[in-house]
C-alpha atoms as a PDB file:
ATOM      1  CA  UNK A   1       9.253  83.960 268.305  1.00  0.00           C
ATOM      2  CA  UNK A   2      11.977  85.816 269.123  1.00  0.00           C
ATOM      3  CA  UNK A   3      12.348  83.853 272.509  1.00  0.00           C
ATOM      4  CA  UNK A   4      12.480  80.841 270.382  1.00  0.00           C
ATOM      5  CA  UNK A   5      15.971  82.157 268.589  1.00  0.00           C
ATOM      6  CA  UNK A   6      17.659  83.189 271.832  1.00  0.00           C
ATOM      7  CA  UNK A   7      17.088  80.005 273.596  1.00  0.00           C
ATOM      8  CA  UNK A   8      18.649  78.258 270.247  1.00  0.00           C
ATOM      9  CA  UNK A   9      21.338  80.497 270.054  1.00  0.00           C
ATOM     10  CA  UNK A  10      21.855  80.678 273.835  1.00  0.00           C
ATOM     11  CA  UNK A  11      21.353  76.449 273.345  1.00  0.00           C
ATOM     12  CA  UNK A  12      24.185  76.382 270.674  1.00  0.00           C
ATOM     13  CA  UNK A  13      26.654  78.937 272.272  1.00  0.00           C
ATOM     14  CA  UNK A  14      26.508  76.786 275.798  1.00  0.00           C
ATOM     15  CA  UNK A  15      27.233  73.486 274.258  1.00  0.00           C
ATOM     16  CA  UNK A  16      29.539  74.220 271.828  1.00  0.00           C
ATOM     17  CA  UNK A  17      31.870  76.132 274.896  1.00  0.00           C
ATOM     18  CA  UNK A  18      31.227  73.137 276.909  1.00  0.00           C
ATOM     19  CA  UNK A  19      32.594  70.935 273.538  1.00  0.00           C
ATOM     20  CA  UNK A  20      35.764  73.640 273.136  1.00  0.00           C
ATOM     21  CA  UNK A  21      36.621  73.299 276.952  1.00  0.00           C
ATOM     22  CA  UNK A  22      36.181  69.233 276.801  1.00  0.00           C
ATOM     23  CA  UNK A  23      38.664  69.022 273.890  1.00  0.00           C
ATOM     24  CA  UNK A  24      41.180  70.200 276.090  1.00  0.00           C
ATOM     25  CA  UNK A  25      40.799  67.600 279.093  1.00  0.00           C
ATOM     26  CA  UNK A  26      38.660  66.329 281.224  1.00  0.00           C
ATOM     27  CA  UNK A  27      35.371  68.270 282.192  1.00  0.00           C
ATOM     28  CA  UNK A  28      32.887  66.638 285.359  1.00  0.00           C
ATOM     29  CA  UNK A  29      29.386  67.777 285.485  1.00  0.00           C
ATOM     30  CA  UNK A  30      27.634  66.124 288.552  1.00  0.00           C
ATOM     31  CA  UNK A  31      27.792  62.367 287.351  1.00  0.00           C
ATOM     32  CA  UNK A  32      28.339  63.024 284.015  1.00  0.00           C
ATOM     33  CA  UNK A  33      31.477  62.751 282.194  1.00  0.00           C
ATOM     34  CA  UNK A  34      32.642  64.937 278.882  1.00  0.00           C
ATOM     35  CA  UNK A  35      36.098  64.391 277.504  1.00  0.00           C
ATOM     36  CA  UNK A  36      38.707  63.407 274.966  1.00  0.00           C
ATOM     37  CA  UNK A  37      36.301  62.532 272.063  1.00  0.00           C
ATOM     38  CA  UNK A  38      37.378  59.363 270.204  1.00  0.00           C
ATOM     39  CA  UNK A  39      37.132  59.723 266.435  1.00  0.00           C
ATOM     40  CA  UNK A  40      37.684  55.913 266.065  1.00  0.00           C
ATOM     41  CA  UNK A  41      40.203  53.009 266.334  1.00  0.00           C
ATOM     42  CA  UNK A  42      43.482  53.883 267.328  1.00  0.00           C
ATOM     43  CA  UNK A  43      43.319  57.319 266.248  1.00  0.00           C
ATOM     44  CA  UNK A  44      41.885  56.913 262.854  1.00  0.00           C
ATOM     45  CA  UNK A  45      38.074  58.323 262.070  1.00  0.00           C
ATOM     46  CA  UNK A  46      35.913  56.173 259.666  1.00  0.00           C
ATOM     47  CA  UNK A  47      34.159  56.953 256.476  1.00  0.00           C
ATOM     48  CA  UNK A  48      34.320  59.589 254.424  1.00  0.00           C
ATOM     49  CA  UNK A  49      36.584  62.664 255.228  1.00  0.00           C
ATOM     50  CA  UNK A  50      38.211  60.061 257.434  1.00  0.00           C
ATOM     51  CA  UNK A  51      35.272  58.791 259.340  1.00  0.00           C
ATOM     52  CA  UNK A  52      33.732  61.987 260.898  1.00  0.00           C
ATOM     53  CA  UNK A  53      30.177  62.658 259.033  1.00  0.00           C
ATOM     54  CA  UNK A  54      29.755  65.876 257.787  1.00  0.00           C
ATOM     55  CA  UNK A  55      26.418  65.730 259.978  1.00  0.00           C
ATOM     56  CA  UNK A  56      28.068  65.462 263.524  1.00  0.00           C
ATOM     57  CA  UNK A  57      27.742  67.469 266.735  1.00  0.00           C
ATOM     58  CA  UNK A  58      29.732  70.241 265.956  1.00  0.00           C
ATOM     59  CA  UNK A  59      28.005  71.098 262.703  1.00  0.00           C
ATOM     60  CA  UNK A  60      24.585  70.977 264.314  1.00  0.00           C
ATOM     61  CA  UNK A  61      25.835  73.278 266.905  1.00  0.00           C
ATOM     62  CA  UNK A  62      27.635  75.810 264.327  1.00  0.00           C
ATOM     63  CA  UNK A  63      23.814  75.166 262.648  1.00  0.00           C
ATOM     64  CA  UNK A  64      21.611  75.994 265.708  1.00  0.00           C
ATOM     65  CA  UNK A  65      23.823  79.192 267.112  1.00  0.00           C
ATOM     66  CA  UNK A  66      23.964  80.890 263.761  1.00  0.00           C
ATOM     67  CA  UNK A  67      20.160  80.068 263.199  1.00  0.00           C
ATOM     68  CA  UNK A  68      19.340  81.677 266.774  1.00  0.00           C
ATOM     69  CA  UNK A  69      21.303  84.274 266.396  1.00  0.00           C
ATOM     70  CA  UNK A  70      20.258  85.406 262.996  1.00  0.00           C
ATOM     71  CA  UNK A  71      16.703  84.669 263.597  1.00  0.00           C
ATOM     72  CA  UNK A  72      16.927  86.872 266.926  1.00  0.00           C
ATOM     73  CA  UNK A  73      18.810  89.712 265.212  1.00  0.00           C
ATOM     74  CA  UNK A  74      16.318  89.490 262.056  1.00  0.00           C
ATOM     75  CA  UNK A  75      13.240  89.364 264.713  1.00  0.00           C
ATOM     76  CA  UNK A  76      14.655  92.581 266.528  1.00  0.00           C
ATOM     77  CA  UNK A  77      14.857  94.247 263.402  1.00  0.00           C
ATOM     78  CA  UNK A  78      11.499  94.167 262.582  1.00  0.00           C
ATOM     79  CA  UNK A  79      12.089  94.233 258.761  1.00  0.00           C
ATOM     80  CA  UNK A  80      10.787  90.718 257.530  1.00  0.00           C
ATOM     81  CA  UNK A  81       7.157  88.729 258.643  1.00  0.00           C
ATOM     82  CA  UNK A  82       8.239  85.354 260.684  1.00  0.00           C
ATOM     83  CA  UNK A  83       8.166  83.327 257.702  1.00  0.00           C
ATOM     84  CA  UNK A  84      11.569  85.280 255.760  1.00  0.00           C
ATOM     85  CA  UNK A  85      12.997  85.408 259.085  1.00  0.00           C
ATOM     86  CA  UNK A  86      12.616  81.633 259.678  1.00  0.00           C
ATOM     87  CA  UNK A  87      14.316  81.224 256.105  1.00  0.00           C
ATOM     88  CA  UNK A  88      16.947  83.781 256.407  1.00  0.00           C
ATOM     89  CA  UNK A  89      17.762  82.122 260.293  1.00  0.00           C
ATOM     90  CA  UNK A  90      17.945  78.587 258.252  1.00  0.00           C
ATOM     91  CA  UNK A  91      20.132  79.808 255.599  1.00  0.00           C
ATOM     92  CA  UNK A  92      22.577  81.527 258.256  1.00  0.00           C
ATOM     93  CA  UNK A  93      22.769  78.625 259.945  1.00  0.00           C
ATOM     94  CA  UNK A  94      23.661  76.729 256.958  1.00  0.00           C
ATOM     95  CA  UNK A  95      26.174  79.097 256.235  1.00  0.00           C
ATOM     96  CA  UNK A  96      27.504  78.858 259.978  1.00  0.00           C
ATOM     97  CA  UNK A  97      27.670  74.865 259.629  1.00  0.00           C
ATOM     98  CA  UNK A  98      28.929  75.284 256.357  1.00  0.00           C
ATOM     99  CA  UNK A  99      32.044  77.581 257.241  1.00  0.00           C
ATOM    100  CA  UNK A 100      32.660  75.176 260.933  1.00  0.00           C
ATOM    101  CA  UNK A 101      32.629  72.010 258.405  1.00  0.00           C
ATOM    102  CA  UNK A 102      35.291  73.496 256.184  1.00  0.00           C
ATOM    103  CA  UNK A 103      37.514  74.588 258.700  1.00  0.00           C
ATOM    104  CA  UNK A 104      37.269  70.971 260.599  1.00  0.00           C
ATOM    105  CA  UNK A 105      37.214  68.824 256.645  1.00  0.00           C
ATOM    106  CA  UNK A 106      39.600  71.234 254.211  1.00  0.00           C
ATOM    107  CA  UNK A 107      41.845  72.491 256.322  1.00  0.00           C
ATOM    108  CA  UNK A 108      42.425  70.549 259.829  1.00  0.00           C
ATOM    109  CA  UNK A 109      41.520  67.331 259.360  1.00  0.00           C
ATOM    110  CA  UNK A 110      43.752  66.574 256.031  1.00  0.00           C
ATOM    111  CA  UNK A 111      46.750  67.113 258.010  1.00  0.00           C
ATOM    112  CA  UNK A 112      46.316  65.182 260.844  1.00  0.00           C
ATOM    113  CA  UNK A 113      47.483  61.479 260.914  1.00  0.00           C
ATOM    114  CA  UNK A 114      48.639  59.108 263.842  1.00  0.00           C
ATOM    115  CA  UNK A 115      51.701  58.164 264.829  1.00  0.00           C
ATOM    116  CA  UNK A 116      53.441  54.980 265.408  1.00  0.00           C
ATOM    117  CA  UNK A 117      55.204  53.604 268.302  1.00  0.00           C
ATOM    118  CA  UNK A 118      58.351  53.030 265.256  1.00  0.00           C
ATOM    119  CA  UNK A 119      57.822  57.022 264.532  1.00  0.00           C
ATOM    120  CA  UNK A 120      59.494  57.301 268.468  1.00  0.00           C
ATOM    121  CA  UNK A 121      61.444  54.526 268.539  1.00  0.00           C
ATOM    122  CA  UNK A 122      65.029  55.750 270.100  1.00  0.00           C
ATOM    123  CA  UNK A 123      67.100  52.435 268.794  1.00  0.00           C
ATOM    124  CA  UNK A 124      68.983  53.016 265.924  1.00  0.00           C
ATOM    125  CA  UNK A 125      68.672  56.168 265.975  1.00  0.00           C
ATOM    126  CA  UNK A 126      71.187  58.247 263.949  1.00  0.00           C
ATOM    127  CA  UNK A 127      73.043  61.160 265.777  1.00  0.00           C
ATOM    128  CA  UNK A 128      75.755  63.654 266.806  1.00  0.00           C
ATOM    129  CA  UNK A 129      77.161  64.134 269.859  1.00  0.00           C
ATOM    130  CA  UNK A 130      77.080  67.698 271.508  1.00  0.00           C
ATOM    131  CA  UNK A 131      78.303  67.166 275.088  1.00  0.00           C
ATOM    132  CA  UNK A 132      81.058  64.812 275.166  1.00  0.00           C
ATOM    133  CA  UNK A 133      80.515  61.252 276.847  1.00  0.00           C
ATOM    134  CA  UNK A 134      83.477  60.231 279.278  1.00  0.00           C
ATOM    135  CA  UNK A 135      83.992  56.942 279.947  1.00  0.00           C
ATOM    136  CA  UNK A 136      82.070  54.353 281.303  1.00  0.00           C
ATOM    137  CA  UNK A 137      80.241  56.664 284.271  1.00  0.00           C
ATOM    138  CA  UNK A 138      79.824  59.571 282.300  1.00  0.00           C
ATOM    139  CA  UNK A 139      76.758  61.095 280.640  1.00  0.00           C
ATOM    140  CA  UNK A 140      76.386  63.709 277.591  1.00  0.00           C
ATOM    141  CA  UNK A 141      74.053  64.940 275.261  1.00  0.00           C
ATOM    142  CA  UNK A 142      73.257  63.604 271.524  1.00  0.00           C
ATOM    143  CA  UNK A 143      71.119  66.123 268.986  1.00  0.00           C
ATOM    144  CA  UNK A 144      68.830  63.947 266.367  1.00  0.00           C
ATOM    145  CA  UNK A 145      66.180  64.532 264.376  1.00  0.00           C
ATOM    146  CA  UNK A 146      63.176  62.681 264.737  1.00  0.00           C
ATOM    147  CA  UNK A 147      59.346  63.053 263.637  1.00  0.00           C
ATOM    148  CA  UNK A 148      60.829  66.026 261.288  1.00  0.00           C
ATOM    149  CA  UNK A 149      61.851  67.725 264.657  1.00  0.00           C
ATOM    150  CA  UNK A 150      65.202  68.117 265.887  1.00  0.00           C
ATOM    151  CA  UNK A 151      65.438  66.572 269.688  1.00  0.00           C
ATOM    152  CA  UNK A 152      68.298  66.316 272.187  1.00  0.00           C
ATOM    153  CA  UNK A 153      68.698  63.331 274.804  1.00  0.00           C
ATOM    154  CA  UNK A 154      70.900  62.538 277.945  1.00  0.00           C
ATOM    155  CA  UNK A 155      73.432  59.547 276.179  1.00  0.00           C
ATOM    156  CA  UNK A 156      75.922  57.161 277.947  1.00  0.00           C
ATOM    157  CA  UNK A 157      78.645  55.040 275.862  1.00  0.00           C
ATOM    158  CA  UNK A 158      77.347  51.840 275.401  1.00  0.00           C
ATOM    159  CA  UNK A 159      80.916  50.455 275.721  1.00  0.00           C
ATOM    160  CA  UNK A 160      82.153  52.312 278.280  1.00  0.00           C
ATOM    161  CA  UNK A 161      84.828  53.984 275.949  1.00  0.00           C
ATOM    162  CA  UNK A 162      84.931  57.965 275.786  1.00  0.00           C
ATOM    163  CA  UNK A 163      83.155  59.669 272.709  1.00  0.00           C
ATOM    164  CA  UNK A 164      84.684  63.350 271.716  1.00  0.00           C
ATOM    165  CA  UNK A 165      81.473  65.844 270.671  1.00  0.00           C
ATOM    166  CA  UNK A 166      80.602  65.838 267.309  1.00  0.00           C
ATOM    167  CA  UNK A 167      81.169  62.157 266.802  1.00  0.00           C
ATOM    168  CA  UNK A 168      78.520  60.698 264.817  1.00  0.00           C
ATOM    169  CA  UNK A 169      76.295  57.257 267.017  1.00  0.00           C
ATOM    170  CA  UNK A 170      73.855  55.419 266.547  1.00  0.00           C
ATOM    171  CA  UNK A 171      71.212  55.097 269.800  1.00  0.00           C
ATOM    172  CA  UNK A 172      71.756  50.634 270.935  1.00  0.00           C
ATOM    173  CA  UNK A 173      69.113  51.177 273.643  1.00  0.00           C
ATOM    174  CA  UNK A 174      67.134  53.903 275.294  1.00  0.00           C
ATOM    175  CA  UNK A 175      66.732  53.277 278.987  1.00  0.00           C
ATOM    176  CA  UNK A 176      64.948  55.831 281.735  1.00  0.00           C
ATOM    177  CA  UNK A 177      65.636  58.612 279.488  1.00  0.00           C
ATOM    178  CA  UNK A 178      69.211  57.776 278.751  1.00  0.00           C
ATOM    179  CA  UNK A 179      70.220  56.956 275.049  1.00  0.00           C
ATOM    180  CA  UNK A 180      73.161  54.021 274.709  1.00  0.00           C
ATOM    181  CA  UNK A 181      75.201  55.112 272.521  1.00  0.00           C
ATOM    182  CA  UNK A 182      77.806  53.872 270.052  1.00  0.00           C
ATOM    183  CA  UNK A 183      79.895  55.212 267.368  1.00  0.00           C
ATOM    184  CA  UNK A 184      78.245  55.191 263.571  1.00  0.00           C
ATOM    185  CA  UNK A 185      81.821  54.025 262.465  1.00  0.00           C
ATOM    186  CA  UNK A 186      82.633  51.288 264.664  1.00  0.00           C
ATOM    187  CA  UNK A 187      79.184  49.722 263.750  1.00  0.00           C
ATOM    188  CA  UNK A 188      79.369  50.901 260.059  1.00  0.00           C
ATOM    189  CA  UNK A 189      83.211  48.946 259.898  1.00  0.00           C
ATOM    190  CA  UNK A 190      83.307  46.599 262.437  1.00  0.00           C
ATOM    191  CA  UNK A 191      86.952  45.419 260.802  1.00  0.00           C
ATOM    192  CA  UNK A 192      88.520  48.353 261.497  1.00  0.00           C
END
């Protein structure tokens, strides 16, 4: 018997590495292929808790390690007859899924969401120059917040004219990595 709760526990611990280390690329085994998990369309998971059953492969994995492991640890101990340590294995491995599927439901998962191409999109664009453009050829720097993160890009004048730092633009086109930038108050009072 206790053979039977190492090989789960040995079982659980092997897959569930082999599941960490996929998450964070690609992994090749022979002809098989493990790697970036979908949890759905574009990004979004279906059903309840967003699509990802509570019953999925990392649960079952949490479920058989902790059951091997307690079950081994109870066998080893010599304490209980097969039958309590079967039961006290199946409630530790409860407890293990149980713990795995709050971390992954009440705490990660609520906070992710997906992005959308408009959540990066440079044109019109808001921001404030901090390495002065010169002139047509010339290239500086604009500091904007985007995503609720501030980011800085290589800008050119859109015009060609010269923009001091600290003037305020607004991004007309991004291009290779280069924002096209005018000033806010030309654009906000085209009359003047």
């Amino acid at each position: 018997m206790a053979s039977f709760f190492i090989i789960c526990f040995a079982t659980g611990l092997v897959l569930s590495l082999l599941s960490l280390m996929s998450g964070f690329g690609h992994l090749h085994i022979g002809h098989f292929h493990i790697g970036h998990h979908h949890m759905g369309h574009a990004g979004h998971a279906h059903g309840a808790h967003g699509g990802i059953s509570s019953v999925n492969a990392f649960t079952v994995l949490a479920f058989v390690t902790w059951f091997g492991g307690a079950g081994y640890l109870l066998m080893r101990s010599g304490m209980f007859n097969n039958q309590i340590v079967v039961l006290l294995a199946s409630l530790a491995g409860f407890a293990g899924a149980g713990l795995l599927w709050m971390a992954l439901f009440k705490i990660l998962l609520p906070h992710e969401h997906v992005m959308d191409v408009a959540d990066t999109q440079m044109t019109g664009v808001v921001a404030r120059v901090t390495n002065g453009i010169r002139g047509a050829d010339g290239i500086g720097e604009i500091i904007f917040s985007q995503t609720g993160a501030r980011r800085a890009s290589a800008a050119r004048s859109d015009d060609g004219r010269a923009i001091e730092r600290g003037a305020e633009v607004v991004v007309i086109r991004y291009e290779r990595g280069v924002a096209y930038v005018r000033r806010w108050d030309e654009l906000a009072h085209p009359d003047a």
